[in-house]
C-alpha atoms as a PDB file:
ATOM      1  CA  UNK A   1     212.497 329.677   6.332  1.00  0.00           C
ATOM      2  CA  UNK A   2     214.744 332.275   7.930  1.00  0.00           C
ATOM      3  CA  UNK A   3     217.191 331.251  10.388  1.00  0.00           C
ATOM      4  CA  UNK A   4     215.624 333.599  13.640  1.00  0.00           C
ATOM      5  CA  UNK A   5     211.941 331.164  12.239  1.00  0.00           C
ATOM      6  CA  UNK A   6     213.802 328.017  12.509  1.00  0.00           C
ATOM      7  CA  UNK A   7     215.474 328.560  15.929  1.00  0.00           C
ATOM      8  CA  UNK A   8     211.803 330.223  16.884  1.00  0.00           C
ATOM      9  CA  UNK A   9     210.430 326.490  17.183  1.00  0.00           C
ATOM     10  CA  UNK A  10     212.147 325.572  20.506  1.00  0.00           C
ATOM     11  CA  UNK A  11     215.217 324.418  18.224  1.00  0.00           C
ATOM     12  CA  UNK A  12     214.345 320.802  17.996  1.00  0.00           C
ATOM     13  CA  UNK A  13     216.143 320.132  14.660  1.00  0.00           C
ATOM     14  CA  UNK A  14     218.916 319.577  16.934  1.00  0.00           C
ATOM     15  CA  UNK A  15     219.392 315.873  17.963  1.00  0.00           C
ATOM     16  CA  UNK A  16     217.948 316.434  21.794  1.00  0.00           C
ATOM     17  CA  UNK A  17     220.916 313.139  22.181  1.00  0.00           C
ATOM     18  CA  UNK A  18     223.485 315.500  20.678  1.00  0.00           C
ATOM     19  CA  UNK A  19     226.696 314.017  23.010  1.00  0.00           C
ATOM     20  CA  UNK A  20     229.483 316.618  23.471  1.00  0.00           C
ATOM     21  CA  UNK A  21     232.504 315.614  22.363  1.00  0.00           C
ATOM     22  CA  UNK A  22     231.266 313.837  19.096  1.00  0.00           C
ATOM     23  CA  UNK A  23     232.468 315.517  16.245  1.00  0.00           C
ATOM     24  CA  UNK A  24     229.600 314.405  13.790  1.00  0.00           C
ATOM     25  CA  UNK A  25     227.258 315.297  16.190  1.00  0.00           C
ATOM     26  CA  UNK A  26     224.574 318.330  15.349  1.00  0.00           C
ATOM     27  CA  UNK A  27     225.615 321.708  16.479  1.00  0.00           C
ATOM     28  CA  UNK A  28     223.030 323.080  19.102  1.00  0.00           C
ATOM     29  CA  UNK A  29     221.411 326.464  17.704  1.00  0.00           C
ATOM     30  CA  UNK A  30     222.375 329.590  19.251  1.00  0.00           C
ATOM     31  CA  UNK A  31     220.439 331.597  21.797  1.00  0.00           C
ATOM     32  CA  UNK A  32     218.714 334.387  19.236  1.00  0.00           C
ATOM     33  CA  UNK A  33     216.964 336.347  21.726  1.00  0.00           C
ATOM     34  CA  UNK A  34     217.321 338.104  24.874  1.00  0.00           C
ATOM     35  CA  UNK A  35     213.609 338.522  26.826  1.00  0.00           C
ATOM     36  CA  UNK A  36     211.535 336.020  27.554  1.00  0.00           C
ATOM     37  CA  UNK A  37     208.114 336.628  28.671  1.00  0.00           C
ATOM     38  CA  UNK A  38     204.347 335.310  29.237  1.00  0.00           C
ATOM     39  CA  UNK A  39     201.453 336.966  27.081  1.00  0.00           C
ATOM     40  CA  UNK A  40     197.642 335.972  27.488  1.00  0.00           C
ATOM     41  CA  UNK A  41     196.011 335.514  23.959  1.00  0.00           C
ATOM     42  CA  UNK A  42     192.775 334.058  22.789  1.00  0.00           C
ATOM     43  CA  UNK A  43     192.181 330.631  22.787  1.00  0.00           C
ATOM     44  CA  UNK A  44     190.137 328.549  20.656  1.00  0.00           C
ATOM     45  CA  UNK A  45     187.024 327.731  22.819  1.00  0.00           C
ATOM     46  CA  UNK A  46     187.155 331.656  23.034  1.00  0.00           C
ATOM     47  CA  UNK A  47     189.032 331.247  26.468  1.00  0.00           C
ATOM     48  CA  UNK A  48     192.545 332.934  27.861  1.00  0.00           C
ATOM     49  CA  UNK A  49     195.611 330.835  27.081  1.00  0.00           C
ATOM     50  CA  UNK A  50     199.115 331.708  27.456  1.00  0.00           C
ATOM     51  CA  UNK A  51     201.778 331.731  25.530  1.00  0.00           C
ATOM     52  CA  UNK A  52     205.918 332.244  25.786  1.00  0.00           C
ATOM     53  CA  UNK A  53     206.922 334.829  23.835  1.00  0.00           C
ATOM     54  CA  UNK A  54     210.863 335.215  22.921  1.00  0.00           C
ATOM     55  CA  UNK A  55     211.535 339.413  22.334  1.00  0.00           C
ATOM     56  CA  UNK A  56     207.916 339.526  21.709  1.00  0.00           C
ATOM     57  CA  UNK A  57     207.162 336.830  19.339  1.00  0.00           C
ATOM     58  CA  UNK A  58     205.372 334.077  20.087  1.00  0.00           C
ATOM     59  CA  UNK A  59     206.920 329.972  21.161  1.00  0.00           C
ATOM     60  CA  UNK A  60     206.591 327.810  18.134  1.00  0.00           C
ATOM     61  CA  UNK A  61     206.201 323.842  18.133  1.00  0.00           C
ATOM     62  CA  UNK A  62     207.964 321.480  16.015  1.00  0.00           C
ATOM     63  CA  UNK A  63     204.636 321.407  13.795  1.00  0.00           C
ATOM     64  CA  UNK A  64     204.716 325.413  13.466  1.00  0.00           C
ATOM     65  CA  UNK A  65     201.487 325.694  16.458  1.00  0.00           C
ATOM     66  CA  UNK A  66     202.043 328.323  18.650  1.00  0.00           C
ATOM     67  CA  UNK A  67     202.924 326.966  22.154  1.00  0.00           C
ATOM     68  CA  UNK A  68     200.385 327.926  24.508  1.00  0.00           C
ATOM     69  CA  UNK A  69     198.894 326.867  27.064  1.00  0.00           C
ATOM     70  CA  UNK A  70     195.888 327.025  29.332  1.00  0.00           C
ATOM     71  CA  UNK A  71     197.532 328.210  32.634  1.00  0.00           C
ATOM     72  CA  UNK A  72     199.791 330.723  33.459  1.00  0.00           C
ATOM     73  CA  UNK A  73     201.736 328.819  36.044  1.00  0.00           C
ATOM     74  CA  UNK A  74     202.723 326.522  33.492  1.00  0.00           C
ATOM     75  CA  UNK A  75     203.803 328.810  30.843  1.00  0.00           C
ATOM     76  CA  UNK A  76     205.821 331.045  33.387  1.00  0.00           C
ATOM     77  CA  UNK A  77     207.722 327.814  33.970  1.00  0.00           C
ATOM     78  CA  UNK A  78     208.057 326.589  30.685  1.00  0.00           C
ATOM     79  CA  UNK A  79     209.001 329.934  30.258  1.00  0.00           C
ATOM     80  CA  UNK A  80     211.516 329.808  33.212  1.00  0.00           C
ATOM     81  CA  UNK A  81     213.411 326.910  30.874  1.00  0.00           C
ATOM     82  CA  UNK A  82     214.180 329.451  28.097  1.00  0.00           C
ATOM     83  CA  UNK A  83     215.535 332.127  30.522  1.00  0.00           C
ATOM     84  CA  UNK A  84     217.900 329.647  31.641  1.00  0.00           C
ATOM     85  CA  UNK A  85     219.286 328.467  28.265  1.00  0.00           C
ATOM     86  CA  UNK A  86     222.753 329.570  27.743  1.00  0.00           C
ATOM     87  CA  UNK A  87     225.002 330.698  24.324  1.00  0.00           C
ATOM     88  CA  UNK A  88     223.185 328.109  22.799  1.00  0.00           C
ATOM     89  CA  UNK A  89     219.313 326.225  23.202  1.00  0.00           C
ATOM     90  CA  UNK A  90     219.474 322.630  24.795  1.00  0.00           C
ATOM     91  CA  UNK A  91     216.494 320.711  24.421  1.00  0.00           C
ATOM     92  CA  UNK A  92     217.064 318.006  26.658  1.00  0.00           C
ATOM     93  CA  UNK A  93     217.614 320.553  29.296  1.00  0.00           C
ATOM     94  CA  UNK A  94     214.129 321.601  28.373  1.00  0.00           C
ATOM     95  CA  UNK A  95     211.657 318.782  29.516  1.00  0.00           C
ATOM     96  CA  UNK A  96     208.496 320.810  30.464  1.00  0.00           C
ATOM     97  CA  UNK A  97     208.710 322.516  26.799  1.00  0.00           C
ATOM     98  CA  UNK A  98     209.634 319.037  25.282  1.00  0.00           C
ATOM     99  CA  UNK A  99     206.162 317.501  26.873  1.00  0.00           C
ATOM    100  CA  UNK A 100     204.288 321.056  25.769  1.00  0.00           C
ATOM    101  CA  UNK A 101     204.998 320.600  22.257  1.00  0.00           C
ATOM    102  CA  UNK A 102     204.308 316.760  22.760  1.00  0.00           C
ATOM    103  CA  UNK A 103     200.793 317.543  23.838  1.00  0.00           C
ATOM    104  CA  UNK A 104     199.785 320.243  21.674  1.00  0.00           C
ATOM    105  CA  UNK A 105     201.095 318.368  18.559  1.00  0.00           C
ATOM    106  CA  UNK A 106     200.638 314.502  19.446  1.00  0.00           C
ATOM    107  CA  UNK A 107     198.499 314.460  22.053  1.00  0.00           C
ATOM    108  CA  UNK A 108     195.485 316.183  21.515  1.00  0.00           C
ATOM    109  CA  UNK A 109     195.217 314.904  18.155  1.00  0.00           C
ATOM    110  CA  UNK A 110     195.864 311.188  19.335  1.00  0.00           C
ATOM    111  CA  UNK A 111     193.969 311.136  22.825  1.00  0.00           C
ATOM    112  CA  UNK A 112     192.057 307.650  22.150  1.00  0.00           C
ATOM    113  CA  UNK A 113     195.160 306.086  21.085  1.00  0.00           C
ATOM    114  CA  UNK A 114     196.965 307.226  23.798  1.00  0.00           C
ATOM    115  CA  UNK A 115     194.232 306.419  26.273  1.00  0.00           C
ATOM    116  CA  UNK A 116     194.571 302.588  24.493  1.00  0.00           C
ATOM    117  CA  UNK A 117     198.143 302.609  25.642  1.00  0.00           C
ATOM    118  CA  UNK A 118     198.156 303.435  29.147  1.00  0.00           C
ATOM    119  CA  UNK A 119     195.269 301.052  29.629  1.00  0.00           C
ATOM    120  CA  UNK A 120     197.426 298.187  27.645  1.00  0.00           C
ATOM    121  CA  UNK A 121     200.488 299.257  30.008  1.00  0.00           C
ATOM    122  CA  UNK A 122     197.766 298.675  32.907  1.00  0.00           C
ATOM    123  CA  UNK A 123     197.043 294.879  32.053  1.00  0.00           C
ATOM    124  CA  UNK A 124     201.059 294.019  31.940  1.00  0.00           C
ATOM    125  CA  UNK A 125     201.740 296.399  35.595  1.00  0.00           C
ATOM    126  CA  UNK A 126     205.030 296.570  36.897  1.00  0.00           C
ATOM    127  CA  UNK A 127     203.563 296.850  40.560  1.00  0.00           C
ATOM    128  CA  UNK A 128     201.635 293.021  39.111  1.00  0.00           C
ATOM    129  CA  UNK A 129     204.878 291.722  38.858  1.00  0.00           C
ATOM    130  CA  UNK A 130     206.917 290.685  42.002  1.00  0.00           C
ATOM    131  CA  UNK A 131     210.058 289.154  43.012  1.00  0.00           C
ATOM    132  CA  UNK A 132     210.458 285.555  44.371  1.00  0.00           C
ATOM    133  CA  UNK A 133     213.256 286.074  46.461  1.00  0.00           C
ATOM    134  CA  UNK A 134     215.480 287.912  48.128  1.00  0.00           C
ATOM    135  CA  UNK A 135     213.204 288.599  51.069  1.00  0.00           C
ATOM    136  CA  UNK A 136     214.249 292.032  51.850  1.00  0.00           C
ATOM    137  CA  UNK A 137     213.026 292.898  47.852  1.00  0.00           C
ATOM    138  CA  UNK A 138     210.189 290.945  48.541  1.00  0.00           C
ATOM    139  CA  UNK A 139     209.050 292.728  51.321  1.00  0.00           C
ATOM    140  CA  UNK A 140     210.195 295.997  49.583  1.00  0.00           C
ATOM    141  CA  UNK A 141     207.844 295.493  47.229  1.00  0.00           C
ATOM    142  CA  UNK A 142     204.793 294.630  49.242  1.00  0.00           C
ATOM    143  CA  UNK A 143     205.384 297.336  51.680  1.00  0.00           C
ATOM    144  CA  UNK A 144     205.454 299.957  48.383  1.00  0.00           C
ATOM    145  CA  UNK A 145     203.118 298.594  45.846  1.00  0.00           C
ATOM    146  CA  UNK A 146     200.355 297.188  47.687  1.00  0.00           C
ATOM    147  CA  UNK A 147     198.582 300.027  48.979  1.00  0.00           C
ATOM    148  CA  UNK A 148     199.190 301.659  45.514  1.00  0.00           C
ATOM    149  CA  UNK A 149     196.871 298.654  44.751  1.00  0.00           C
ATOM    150  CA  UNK A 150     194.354 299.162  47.119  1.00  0.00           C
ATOM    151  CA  UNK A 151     194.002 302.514  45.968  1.00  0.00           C
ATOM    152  CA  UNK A 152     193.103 301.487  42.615  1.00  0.00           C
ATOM    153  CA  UNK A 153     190.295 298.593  43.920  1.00  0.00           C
ATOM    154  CA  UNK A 154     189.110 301.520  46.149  1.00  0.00           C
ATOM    155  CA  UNK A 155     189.215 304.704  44.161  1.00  0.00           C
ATOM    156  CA  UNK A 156     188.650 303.011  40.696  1.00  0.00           C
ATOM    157  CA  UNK A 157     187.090 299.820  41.393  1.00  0.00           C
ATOM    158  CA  UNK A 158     190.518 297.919  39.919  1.00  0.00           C
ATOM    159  CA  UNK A 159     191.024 294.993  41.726  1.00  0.00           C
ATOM    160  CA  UNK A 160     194.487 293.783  40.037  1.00  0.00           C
ATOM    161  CA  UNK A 161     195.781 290.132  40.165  1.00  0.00           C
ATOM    162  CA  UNK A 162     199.806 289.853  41.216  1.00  0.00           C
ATOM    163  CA  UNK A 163     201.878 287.253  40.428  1.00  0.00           C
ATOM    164  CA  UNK A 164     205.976 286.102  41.440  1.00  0.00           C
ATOM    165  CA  UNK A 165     207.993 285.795  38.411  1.00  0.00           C
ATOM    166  CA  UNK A 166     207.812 287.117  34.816  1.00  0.00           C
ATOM    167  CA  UNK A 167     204.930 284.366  33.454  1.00  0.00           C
ATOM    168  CA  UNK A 168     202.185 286.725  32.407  1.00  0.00           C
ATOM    169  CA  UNK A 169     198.792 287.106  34.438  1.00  0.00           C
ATOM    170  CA  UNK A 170     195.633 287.942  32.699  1.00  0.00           C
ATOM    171  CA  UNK A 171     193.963 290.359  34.638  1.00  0.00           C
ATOM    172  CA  UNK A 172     190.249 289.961  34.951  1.00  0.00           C
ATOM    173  CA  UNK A 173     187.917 291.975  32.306  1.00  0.00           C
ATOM    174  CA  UNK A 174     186.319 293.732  34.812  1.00  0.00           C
ATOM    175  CA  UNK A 175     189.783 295.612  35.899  1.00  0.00           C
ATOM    176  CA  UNK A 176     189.998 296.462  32.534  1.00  0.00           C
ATOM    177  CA  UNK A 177     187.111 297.900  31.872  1.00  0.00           C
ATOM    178  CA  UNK A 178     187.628 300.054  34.998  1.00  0.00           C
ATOM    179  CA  UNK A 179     190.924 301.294  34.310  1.00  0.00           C
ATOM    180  CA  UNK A 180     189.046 301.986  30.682  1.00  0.00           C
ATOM    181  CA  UNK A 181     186.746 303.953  32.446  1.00  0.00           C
ATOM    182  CA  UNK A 182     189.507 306.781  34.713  1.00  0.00           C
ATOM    183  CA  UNK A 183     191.354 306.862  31.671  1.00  0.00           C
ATOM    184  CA  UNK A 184     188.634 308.215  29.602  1.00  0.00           C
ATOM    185  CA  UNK A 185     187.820 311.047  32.574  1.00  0.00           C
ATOM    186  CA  UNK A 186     191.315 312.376  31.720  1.00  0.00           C
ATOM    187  CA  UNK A 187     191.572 314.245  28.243  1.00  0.00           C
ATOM    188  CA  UNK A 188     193.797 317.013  26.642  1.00  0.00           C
ATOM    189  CA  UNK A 189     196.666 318.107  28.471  1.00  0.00           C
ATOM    190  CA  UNK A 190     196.560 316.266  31.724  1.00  0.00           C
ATOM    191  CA  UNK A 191     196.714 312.922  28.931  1.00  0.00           C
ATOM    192  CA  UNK A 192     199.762 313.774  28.067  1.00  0.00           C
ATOM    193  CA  UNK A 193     201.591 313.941  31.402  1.00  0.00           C
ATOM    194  CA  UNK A 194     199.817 310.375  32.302  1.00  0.00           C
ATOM    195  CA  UNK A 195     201.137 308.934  29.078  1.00  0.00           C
ATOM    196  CA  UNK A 196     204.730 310.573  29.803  1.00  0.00           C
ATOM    197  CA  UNK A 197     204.325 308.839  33.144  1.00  0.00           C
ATOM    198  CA  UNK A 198     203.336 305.388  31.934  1.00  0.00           C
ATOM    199  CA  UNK A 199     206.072 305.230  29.851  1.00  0.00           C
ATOM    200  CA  UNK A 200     208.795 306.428  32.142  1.00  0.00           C
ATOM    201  CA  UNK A 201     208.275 303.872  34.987  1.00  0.00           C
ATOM    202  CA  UNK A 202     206.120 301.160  33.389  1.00  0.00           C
ATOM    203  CA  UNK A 203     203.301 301.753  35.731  1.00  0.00           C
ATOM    204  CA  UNK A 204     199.657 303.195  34.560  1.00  0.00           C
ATOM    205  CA  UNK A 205     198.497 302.256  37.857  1.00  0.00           C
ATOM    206  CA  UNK A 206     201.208 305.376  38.916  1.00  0.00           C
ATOM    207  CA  UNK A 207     200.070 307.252  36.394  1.00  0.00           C
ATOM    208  CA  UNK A 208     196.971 307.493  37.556  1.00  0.00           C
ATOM    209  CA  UNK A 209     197.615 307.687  41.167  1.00  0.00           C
ATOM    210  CA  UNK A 210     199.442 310.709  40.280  1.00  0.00           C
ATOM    211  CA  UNK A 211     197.091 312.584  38.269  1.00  0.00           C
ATOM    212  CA  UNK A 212     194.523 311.814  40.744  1.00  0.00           C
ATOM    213  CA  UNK A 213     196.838 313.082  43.687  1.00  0.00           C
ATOM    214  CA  UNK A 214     197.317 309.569  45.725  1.00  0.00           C
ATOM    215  CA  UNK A 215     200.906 310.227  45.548  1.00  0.00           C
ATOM    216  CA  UNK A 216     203.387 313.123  44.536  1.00  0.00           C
ATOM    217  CA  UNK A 217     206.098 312.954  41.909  1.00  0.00           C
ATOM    218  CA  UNK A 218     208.681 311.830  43.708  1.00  0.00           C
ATOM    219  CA  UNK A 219     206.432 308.774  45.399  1.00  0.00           C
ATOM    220  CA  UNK A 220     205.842 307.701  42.503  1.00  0.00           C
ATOM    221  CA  UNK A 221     209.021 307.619  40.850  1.00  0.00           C
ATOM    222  CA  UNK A 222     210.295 306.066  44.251  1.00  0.00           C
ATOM    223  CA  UNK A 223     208.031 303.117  43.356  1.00  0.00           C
ATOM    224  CA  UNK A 224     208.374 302.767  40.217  1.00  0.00           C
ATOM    225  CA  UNK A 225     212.111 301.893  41.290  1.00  0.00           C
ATOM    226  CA  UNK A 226     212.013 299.186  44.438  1.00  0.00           C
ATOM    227  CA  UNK A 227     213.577 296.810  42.121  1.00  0.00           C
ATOM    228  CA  UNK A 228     216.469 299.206  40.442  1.00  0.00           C
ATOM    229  CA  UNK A 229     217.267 300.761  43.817  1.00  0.00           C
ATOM    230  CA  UNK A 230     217.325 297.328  45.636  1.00  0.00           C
ATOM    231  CA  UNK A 231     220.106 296.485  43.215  1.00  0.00           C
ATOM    232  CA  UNK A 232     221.934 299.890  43.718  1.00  0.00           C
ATOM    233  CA  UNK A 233     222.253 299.012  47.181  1.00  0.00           C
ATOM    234  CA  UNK A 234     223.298 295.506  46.672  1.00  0.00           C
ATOM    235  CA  UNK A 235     225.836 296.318  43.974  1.00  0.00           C
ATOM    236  CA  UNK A 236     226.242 300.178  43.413  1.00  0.00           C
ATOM    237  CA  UNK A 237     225.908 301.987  40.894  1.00  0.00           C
ATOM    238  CA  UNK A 238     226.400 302.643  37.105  1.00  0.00           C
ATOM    239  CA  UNK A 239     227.491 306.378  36.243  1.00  0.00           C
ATOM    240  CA  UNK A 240     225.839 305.963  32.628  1.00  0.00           C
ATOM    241  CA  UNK A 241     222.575 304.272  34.255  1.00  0.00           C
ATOM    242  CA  UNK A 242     222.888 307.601  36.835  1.00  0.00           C
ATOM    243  CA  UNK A 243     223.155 309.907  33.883  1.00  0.00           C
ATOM    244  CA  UNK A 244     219.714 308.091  31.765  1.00  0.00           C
ATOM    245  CA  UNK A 245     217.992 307.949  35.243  1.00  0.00           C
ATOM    246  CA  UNK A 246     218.839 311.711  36.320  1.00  0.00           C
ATOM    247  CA  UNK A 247     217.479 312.640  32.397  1.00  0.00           C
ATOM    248  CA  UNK A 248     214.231 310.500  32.804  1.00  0.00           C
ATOM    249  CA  UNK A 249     213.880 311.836  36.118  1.00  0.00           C
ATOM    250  CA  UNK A 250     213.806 315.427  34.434  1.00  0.00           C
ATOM    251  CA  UNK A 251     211.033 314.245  32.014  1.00  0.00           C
ATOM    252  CA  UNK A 252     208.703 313.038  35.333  1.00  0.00           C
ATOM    253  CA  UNK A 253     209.430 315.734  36.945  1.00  0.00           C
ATOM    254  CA  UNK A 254     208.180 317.854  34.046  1.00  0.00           C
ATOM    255  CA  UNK A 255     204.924 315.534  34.036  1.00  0.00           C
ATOM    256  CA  UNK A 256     204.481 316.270  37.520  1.00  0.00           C
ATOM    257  CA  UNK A 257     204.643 319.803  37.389  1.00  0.00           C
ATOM    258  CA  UNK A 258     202.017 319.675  34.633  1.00  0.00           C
ATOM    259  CA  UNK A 259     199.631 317.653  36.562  1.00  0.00           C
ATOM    260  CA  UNK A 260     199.878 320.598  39.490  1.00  0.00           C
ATOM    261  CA  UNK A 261     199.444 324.080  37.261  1.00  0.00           C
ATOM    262  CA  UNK A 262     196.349 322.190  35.124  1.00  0.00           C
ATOM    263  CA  UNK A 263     193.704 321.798  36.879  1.00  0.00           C
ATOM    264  CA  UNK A 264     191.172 318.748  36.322  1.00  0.00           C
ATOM    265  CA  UNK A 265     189.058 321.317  35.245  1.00  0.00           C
ATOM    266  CA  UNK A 266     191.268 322.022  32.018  1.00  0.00           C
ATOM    267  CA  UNK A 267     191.483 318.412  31.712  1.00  0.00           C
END
């Protein structure tokens, strides 16, 4: 493989966690191309997808696929991330093409097991789990998860059990078999972005509040920290914690932004 065909698919050899100022660490491959556009190309169900093109040649994924996708809003964004790369191509500043080539090689191959994971993140909740004391946290916590909670016993007919403390609580078959049930609606790319989700704030219940529009990116990150930004404010702040937050906060964001440009109907 040619060096232009290795740099051609999004440069993920190099370590995304590549730290400056670590001498062992792997060398970030140069920008290799100067335009940076959006091209409409067959897809196949015999629809229009789109796909970034660098000097004319088509986005690659880490598994060789062409990176395409099946609106234009989102490719003009993802494509927006390789305009801004600099002398050389940073994937961790690149979270929307990160979670592209996610879905189009993990995801859509992998949807039930995926689907099995957000509904196993759904039985162990964060928003399940509250605090016992102080009473400011407390109340935090009521005032931001519970009518997250009513959503889902409204909207999905997911009546979820809470408990204060860590000891476990089995929620009730029935709530699983009706979290089961909105995960399944949700296939192909909008999966993906859930997943993403689940993983970054420990919530499916979020996750699916989100894709379903009961609460924008930001609300949702918001609640998935009560407890982290209760602390902040109690004891301040960790400039390394502020650096992984600000990074994971780039991957929801990206999730977000996918939910909006594909619509449930290219679910």
């Amino acid at each position: 493989m040619s060096e232009h065909d290795g740099s051609r698919s999004t440069g993920q050899q190099a370590a995304s966690g590549a730290a400056l100022g670590k001498p062992d660490a792997p060398q970030l491959p140069r920008r290799f191309y100067k335009d940076v556009t959006v091209g409409e190309v067959p897809g196949s169900d015999g629809g229009a997808v789109f796909s970034v093109l660098l000097d004319g040649r088509p986005v690659k994924t880490p598994r060789k696929a062409v990176l395409a996708v099946p609106s234009q809003m989102l490719a003009e964004a993802v494509a927006e991330e390789w305009v801004m790369q600099g002398e050389r191509i940073d994937p961790s500043r690149m979270p929307l093409t990160r979670l592209v080539n996610s879905t189009i090689d993990v995801v859509l191959a992998n949807a039930e097991a995926l689907r099995d994971e957000v509904v196993a993140y759904a039985m162990s909740d964060v928003l399940c789990y509250r605090a016992e004391a102080p009473t400011d946290l407390v109340l935090r916590q009521i005032e931001t998860w519970d009518p997250i909670l009513d959503w889902a016993a409204r909207a999905l007919d997911a009546h979820f059990l809470t408990t204060a403390g860590i000891v476990h609580v089995t929620q009730r078959s029935e709530t699983r078999d009706a979290i089961e049930v909105a995960v399944r609606r949700i296939t192909g790319w909008r999966l993906g972005a859930v997943h993403l989700v689940t993983t970054l704030t420990g919530s499916a219940i979020l996750a699916l509040a989100l894709e379903a529009g009961r609460l924008d990116t930001s609300s949702a990150w918001s609640a998935a920290h009560v407890d982290e930004d209760f602390q902040i404010g109690q004891w301040g702040e960790d400039w390394e914690a502020a650096e992984r937050r600000q990074r994971r906060w780039r991957d929801m964001e990206a999730a977000g932004r996918l939910l909006t440009d594909i619509p449930v109907s290219n679910r």
